[in-house]
C-alpha atoms as a PDB file:
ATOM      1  CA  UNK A   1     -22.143  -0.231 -16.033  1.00  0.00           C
ATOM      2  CA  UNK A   2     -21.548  -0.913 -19.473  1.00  0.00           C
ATOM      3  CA  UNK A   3     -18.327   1.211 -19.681  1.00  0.00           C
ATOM      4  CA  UNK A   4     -16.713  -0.814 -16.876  1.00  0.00           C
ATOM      5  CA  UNK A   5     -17.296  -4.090 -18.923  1.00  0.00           C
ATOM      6  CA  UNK A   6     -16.091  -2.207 -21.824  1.00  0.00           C
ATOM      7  CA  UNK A   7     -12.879  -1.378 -19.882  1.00  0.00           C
ATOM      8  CA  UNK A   8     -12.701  -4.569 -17.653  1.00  0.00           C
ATOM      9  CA  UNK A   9     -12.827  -6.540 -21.488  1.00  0.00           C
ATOM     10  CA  UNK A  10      -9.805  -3.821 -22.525  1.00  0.00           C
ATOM     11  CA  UNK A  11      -8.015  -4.876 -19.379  1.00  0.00           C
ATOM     12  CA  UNK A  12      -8.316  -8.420 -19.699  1.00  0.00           C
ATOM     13  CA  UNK A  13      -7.213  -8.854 -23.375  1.00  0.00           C
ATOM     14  CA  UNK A  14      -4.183  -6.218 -23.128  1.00  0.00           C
ATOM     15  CA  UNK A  15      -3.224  -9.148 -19.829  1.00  0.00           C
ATOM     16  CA  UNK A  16      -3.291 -11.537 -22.360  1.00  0.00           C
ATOM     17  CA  UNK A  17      -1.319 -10.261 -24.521  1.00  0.00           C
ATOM     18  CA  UNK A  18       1.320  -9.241 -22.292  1.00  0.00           C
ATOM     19  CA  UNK A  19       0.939 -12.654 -20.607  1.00  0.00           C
ATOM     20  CA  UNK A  20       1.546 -14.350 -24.052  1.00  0.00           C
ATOM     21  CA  UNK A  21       4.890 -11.699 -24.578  1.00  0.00           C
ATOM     22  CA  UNK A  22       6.323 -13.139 -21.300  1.00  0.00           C
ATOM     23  CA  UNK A  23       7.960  -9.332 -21.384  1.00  0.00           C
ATOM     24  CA  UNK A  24       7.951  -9.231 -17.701  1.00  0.00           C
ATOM     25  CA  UNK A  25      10.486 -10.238 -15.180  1.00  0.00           C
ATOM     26  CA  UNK A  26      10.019 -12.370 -12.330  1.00  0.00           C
ATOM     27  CA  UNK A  27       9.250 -10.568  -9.653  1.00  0.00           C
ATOM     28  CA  UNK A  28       7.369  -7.948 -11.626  1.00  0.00           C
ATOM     29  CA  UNK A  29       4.024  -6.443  -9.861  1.00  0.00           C
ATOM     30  CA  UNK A  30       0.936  -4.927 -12.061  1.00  0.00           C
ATOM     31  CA  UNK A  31      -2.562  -3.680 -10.759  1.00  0.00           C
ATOM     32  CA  UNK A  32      -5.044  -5.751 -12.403  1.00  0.00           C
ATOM     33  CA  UNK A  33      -9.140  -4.810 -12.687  1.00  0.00           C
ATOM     34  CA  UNK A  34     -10.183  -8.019 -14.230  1.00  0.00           C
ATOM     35  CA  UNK A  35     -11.589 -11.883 -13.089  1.00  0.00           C
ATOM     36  CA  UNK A  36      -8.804 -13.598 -11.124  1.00  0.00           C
ATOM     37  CA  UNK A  37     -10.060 -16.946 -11.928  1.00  0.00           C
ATOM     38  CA  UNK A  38      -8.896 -16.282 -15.583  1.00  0.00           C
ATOM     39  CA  UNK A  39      -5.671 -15.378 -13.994  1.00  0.00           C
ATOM     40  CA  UNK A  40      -5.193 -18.590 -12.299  1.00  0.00           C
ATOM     41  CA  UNK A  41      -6.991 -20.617 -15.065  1.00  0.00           C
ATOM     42  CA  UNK A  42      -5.139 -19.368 -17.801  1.00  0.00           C
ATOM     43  CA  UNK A  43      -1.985 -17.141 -16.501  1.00  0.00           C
ATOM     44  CA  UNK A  44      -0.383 -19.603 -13.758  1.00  0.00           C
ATOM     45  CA  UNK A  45       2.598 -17.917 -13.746  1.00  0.00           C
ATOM     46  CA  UNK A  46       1.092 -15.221 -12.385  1.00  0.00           C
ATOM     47  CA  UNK A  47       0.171 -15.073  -8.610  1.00  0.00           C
ATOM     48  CA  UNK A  48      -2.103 -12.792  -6.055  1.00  0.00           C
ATOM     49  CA  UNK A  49       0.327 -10.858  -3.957  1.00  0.00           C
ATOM     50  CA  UNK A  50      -2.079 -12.267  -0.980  1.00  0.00           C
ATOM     51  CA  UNK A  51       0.928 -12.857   1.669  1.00  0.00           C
ATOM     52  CA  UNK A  52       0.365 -16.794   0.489  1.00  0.00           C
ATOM     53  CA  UNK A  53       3.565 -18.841   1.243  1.00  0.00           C
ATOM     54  CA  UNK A  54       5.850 -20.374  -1.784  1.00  0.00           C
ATOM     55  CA  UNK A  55       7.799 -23.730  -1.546  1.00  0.00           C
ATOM     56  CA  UNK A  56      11.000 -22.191  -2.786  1.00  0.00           C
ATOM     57  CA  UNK A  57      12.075 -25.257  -4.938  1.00  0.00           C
ATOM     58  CA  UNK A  58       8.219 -24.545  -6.402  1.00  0.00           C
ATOM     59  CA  UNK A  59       8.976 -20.750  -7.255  1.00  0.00           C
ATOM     60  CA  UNK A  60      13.149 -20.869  -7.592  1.00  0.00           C
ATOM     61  CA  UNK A  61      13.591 -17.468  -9.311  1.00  0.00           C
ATOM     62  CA  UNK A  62      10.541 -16.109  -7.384  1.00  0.00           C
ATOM     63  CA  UNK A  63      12.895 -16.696  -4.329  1.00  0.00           C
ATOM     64  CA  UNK A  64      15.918 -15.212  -5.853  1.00  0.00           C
ATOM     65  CA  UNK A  65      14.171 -12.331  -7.166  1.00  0.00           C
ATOM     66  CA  UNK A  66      12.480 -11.351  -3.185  1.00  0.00           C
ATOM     67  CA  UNK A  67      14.140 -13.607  -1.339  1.00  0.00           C
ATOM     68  CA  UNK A  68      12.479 -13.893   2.458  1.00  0.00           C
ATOM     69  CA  UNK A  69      11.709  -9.861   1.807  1.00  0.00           C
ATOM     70  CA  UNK A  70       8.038 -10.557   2.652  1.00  0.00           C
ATOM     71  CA  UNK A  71       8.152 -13.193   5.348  1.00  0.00           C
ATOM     72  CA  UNK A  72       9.100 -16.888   5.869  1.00  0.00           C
ATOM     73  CA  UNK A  73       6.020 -18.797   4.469  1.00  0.00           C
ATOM     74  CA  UNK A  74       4.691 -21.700   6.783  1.00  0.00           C
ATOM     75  CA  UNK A  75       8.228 -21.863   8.070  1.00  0.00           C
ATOM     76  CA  UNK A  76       8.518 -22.465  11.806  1.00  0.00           C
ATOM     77  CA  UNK A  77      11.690 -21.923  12.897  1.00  0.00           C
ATOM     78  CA  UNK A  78      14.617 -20.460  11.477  1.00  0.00           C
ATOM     79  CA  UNK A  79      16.131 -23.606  10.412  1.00  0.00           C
ATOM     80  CA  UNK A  80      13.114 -24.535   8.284  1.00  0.00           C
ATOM     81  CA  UNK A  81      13.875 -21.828   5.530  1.00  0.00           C
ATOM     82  CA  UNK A  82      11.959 -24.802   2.721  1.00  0.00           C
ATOM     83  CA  UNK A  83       9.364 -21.429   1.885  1.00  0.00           C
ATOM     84  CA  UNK A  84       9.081 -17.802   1.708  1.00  0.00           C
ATOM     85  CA  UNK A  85       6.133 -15.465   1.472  1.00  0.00           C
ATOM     86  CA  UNK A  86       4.869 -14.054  -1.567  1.00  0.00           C
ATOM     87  CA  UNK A  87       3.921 -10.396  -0.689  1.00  0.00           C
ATOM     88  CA  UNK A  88       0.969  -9.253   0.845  1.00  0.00           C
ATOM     89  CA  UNK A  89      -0.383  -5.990  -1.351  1.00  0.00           C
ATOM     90  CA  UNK A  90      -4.191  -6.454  -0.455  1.00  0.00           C
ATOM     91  CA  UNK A  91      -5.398  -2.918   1.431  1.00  0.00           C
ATOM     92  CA  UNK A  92      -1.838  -1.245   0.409  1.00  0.00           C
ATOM     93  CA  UNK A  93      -1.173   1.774  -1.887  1.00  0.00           C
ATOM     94  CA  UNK A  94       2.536   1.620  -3.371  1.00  0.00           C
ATOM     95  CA  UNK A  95       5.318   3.809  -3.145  1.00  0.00           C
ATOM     96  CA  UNK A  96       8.175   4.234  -4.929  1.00  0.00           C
ATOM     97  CA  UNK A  97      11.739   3.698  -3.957  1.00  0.00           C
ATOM     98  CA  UNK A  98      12.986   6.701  -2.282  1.00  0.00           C
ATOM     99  CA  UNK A  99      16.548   6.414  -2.994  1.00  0.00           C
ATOM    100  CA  UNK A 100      18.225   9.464  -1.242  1.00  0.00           C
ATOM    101  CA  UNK A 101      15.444  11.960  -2.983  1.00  0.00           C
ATOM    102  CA  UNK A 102      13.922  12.698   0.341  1.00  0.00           C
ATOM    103  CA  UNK A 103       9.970  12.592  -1.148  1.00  0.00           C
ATOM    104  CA  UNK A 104       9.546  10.148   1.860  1.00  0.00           C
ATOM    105  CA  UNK A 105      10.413  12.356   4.654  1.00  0.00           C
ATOM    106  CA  UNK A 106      10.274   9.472   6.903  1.00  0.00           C
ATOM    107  CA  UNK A 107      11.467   7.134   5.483  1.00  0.00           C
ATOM    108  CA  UNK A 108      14.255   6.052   8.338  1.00  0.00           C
ATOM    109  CA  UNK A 109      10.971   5.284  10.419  1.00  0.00           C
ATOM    110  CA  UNK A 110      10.222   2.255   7.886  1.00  0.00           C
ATOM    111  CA  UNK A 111       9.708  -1.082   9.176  1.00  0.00           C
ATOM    112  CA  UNK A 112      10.519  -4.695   8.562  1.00  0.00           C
ATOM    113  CA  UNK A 113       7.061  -5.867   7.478  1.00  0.00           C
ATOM    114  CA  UNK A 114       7.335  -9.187   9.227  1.00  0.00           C
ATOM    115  CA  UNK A 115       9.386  -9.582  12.594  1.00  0.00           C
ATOM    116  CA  UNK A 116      11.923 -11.713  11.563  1.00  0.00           C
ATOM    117  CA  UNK A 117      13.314  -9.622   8.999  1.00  0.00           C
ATOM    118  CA  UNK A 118      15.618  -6.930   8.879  1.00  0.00           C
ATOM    119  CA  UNK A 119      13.863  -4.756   6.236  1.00  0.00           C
ATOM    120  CA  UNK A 120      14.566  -1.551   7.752  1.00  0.00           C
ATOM    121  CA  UNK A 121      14.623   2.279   6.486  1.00  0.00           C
ATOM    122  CA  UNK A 122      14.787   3.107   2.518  1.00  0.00           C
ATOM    123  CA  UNK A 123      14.278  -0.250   1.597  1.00  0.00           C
ATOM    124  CA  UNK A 124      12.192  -2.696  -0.801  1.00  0.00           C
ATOM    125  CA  UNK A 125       9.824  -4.017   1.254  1.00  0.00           C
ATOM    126  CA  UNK A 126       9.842  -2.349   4.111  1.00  0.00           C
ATOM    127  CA  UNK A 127       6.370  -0.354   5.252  1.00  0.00           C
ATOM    128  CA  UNK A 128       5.523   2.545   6.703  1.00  0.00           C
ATOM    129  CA  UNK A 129       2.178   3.003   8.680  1.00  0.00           C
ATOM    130  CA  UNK A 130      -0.234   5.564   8.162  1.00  0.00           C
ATOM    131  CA  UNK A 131       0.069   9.167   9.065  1.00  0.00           C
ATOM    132  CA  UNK A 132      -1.398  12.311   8.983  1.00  0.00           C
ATOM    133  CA  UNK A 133       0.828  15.675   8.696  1.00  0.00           C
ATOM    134  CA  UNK A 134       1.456  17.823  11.943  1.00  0.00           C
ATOM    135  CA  UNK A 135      -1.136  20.431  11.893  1.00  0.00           C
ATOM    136  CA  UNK A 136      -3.191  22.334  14.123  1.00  0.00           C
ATOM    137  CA  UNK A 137      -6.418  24.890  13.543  1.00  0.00           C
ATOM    138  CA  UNK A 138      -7.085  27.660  14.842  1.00  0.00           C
ATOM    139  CA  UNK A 139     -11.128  29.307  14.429  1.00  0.00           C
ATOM    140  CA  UNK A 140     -11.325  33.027  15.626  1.00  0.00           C
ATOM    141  CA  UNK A 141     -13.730  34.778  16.808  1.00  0.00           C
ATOM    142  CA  UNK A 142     -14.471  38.085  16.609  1.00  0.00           C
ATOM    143  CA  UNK A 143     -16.726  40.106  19.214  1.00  0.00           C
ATOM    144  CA  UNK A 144     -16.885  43.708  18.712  1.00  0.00           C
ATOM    145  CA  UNK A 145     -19.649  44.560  21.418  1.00  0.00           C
ATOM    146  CA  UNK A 146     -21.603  41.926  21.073  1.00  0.00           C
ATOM    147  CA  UNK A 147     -22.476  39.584  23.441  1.00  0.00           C
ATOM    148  CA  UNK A 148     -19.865  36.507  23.494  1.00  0.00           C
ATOM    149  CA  UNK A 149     -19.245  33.589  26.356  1.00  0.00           C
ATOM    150  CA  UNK A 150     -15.591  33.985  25.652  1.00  0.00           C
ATOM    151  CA  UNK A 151     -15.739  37.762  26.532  1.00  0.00           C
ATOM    152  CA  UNK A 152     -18.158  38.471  29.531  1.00  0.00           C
ATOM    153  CA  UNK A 153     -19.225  41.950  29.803  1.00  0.00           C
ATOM    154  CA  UNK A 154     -19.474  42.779  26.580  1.00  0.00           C
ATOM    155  CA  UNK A 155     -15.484  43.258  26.060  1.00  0.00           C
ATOM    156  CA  UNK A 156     -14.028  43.672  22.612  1.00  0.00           C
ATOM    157  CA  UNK A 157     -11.559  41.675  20.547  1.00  0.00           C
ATOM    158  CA  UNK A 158     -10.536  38.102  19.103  1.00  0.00           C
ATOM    159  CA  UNK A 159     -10.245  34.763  20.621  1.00  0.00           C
ATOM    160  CA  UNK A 160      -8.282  31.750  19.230  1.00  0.00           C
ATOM    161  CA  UNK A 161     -10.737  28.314  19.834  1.00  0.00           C
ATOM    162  CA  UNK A 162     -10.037  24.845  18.863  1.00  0.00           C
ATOM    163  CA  UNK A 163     -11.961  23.156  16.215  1.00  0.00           C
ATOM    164  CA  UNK A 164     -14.120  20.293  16.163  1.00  0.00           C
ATOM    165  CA  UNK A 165     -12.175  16.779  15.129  1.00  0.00           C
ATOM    166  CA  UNK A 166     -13.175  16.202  11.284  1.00  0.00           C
ATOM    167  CA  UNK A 167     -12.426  13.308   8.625  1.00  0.00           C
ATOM    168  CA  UNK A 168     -12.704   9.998   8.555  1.00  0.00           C
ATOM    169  CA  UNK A 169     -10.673   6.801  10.168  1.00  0.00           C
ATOM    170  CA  UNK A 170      -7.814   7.288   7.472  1.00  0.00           C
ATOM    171  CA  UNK A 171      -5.836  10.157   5.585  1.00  0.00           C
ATOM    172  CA  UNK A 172      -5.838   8.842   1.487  1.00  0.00           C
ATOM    173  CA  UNK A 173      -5.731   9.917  -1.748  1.00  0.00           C
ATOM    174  CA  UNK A 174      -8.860   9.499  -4.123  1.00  0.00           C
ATOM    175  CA  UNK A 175      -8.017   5.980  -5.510  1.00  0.00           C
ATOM    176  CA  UNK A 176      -9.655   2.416  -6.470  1.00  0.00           C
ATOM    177  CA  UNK A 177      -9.682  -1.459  -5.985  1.00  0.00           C
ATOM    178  CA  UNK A 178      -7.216  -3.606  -7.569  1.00  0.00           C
ATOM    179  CA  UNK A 179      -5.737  -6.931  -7.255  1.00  0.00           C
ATOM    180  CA  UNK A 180      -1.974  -7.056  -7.556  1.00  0.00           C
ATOM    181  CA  UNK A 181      -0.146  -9.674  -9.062  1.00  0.00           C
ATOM    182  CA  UNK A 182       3.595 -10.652  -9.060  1.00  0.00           C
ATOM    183  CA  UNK A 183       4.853 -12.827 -11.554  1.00  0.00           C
ATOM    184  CA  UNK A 184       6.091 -16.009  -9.867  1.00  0.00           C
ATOM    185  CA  UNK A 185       6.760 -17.765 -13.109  1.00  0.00           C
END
């Protein structure tokens, strides 16, 4: 316990000090492991990327750096464009830009995150859903003799039998919490 205040203390004065540099663009996005009420006490150009909505003439170069990339805001109609949404990062893990590498083997089957945009395919901003990789497993067993329901009688040889269903509700990599920030200012 006392090495995660150690390193939560670490985390919090290196923000500060970047904070202070202002060496970040608008628009930039860091994992952060510290108390977001010192963020929003002391840091207000920084912003949880919570899916909030933004009055654009509030957050000008916000807008021009994501434009509506994430959503519309509060906006009810298309002729209401006075807002966007900052994005929504909470329960996501980030991927890179695939840009014609081919890392993301599906990455034509990206998605506009929100329904009115047209954030589609190898794109910033578009999402992907989770997946699990085609597989299949096989268990044999082996009955030389002995007695086995899948050979009556006794009979020899192998027989290929589905598994049990393992795992949990998700497929993921080892990983932890963080809050995500963009900065909006």
């Amino acid at each position: 316990m006392k090495m995660i205040v150690i390193f939560m203390c670490i985390v919090i004065l290196s923000f500060q000090g970047l904070c202070q540099d202002s060496k970040f663009p608008i628009g930039a996005t860091i994992p952060f492991m510290g108390d977001t009420s010192v963020v929003i006490t002391n840091y207000p150009e920084w912003i949880l990327c919570d899916g909030r909505s933004l009055k654009i003439e509030d957050y000008p170069q916000l807008f021009e750096s994501i434009g509506w990339n994430y959503g519309y805001g509060d906006n009810k109609s298309a002729n209401e464009r006075n807002n966007f949404s900052c994005p929504d990062l909470r329960g996501y893990f980030l991927r890179g830009y695939d840009g014609g590498t081919k890392r993301d083997k599906d990455y034509e089957k990206r998605t506009a995150n929100y329904n009115e945009n047209l954030i589609i395919g190898d794109a910033v901003g578009s999402v992907q859903g989770d997946s699990f990789k085609n597989h299949s497993h096989t268990v044999q067993i082996n009955n030389y003799g002995g007695l086995n329901p899948f050979y009556p009688c006794g009979q020899g040889g192998t027989q290929n039998v589905e598994s049990s269903l393992v795992g949990g509700t998700e497929t993921r990599p080892i990983n932890i919490c963080v809050y995500y920030l963009i900065k909006a200012k």
